[in-house]
C-alpha atoms as a PDB file:
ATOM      1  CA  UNK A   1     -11.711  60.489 -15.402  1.00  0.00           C
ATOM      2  CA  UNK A   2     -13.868  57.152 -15.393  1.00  0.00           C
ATOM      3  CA  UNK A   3     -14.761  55.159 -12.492  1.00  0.00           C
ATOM      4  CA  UNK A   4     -13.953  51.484 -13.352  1.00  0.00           C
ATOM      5  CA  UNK A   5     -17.263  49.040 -13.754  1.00  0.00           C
ATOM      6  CA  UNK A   6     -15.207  46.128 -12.292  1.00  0.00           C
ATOM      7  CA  UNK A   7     -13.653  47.388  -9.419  1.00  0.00           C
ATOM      8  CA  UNK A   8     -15.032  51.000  -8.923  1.00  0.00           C
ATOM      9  CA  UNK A   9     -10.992  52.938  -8.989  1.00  0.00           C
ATOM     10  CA  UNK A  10     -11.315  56.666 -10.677  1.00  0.00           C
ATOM     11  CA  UNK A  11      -8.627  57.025 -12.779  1.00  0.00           C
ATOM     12  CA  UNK A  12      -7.592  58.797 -15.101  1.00  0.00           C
ATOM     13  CA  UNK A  13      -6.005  57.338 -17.840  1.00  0.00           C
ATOM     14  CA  UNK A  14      -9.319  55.088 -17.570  1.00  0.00           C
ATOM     15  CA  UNK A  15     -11.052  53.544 -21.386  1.00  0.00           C
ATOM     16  CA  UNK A  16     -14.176  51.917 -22.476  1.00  0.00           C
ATOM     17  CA  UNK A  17     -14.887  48.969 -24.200  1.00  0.00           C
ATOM     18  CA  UNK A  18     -18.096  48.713 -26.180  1.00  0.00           C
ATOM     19  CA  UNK A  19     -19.882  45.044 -26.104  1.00  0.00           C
ATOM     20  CA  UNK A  20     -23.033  44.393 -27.575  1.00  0.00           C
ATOM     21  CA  UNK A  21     -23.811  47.937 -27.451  1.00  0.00           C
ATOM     22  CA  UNK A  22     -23.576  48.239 -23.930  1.00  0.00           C
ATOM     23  CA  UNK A  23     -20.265  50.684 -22.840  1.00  0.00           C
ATOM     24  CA  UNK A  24     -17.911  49.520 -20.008  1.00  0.00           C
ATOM     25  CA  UNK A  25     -14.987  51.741 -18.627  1.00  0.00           C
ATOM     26  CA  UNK A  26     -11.804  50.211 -16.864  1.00  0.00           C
ATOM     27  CA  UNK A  27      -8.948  51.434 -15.019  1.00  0.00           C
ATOM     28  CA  UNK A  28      -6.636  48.287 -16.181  1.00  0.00           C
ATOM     29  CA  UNK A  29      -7.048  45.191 -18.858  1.00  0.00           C
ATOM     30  CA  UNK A  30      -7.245  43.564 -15.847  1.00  0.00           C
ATOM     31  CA  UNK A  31     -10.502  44.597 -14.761  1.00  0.00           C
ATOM     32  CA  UNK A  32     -11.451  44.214 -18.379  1.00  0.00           C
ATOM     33  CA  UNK A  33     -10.745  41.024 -18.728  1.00  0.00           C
ATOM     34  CA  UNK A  34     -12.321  39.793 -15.638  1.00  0.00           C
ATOM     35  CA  UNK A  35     -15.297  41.178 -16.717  1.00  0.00           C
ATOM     36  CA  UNK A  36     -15.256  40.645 -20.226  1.00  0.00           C
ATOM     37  CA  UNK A  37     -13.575  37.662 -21.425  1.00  0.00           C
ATOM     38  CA  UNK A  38     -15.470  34.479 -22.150  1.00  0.00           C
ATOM     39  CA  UNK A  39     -14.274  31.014 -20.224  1.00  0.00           C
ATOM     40  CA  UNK A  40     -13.557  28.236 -21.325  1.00  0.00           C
ATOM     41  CA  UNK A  41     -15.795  25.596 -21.353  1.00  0.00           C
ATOM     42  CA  UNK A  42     -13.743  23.113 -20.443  1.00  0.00           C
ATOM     43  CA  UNK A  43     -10.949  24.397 -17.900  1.00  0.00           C
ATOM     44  CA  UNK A  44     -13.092  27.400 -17.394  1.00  0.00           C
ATOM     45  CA  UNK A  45     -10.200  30.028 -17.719  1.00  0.00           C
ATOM     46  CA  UNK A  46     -10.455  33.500 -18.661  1.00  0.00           C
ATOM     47  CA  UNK A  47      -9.973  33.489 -22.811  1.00  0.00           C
ATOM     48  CA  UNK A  48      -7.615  36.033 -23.729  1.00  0.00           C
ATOM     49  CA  UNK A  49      -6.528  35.238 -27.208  1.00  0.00           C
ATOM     50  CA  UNK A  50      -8.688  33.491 -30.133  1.00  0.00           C
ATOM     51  CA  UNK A  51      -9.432  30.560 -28.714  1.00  0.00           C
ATOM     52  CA  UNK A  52     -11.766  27.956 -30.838  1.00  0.00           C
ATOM     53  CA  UNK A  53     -15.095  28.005 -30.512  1.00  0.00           C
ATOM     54  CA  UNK A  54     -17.712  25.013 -31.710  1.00  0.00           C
ATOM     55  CA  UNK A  55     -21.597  24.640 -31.554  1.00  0.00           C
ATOM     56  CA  UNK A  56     -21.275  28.239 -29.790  1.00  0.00           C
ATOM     57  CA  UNK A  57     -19.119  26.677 -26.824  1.00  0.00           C
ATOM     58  CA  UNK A  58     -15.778  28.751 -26.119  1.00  0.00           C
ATOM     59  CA  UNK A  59     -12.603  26.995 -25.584  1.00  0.00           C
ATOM     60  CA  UNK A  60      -9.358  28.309 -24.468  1.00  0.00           C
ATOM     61  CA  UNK A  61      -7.884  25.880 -27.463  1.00  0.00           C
ATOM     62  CA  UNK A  62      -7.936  22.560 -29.503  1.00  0.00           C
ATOM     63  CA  UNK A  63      -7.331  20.454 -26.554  1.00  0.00           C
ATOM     64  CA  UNK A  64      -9.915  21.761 -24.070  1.00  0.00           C
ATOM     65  CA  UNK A  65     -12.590  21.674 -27.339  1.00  0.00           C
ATOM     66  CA  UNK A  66     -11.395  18.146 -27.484  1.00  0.00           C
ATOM     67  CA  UNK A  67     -11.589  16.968 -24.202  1.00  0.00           C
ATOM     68  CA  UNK A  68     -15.450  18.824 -24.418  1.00  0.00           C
ATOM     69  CA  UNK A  69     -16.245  16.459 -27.012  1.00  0.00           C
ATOM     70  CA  UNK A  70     -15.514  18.926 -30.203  1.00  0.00           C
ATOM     71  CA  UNK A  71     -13.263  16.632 -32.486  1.00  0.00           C
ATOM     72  CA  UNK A  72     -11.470  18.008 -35.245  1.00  0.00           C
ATOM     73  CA  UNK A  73     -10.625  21.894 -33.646  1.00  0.00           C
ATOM     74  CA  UNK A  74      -7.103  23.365 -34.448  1.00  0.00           C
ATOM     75  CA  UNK A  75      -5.353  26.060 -32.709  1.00  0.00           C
ATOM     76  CA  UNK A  76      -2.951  26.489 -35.784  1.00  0.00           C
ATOM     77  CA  UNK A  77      -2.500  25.577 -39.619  1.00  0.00           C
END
């Protein structure tokens, strides 16, 4: 069993996700994703798919990285 590092819940069905070399166990993609995810710098929500990043700024997608002042982004092909 692993005690979760967001919100401390020993479970057992728990897993880890390895960042930058440093180890973090969960309970629930939840918890991982609060913890884990980059935001947006625009809207500042969580980033759960690709997203688009520019100049090493995250955005959620074209239209945030536009509204941030990164022209010429696209979501899709």
């Amino acid at each position: 069993m692993g005690i979760c590092a967001k919100c401390g819940n020993d479970y057992d069905k728990s897993f880890d996700v390895v960042m930058g070399g440093q180890r973090l166990t969960f309970d629930s993609f939840e918890c991982a994703i609060a913890m884990t995810a980059p935001r947006c710098t625009h809207c500042e929500c969580r980033i759960i798919g690709h997203g688009v990043e520019a100049e090493g700024r995250m955005f959620c997608c074209a239209h945030c990285a536009g509204h941030g002042g990164a022209h010429g982004l696209r979501d899709r092909v």
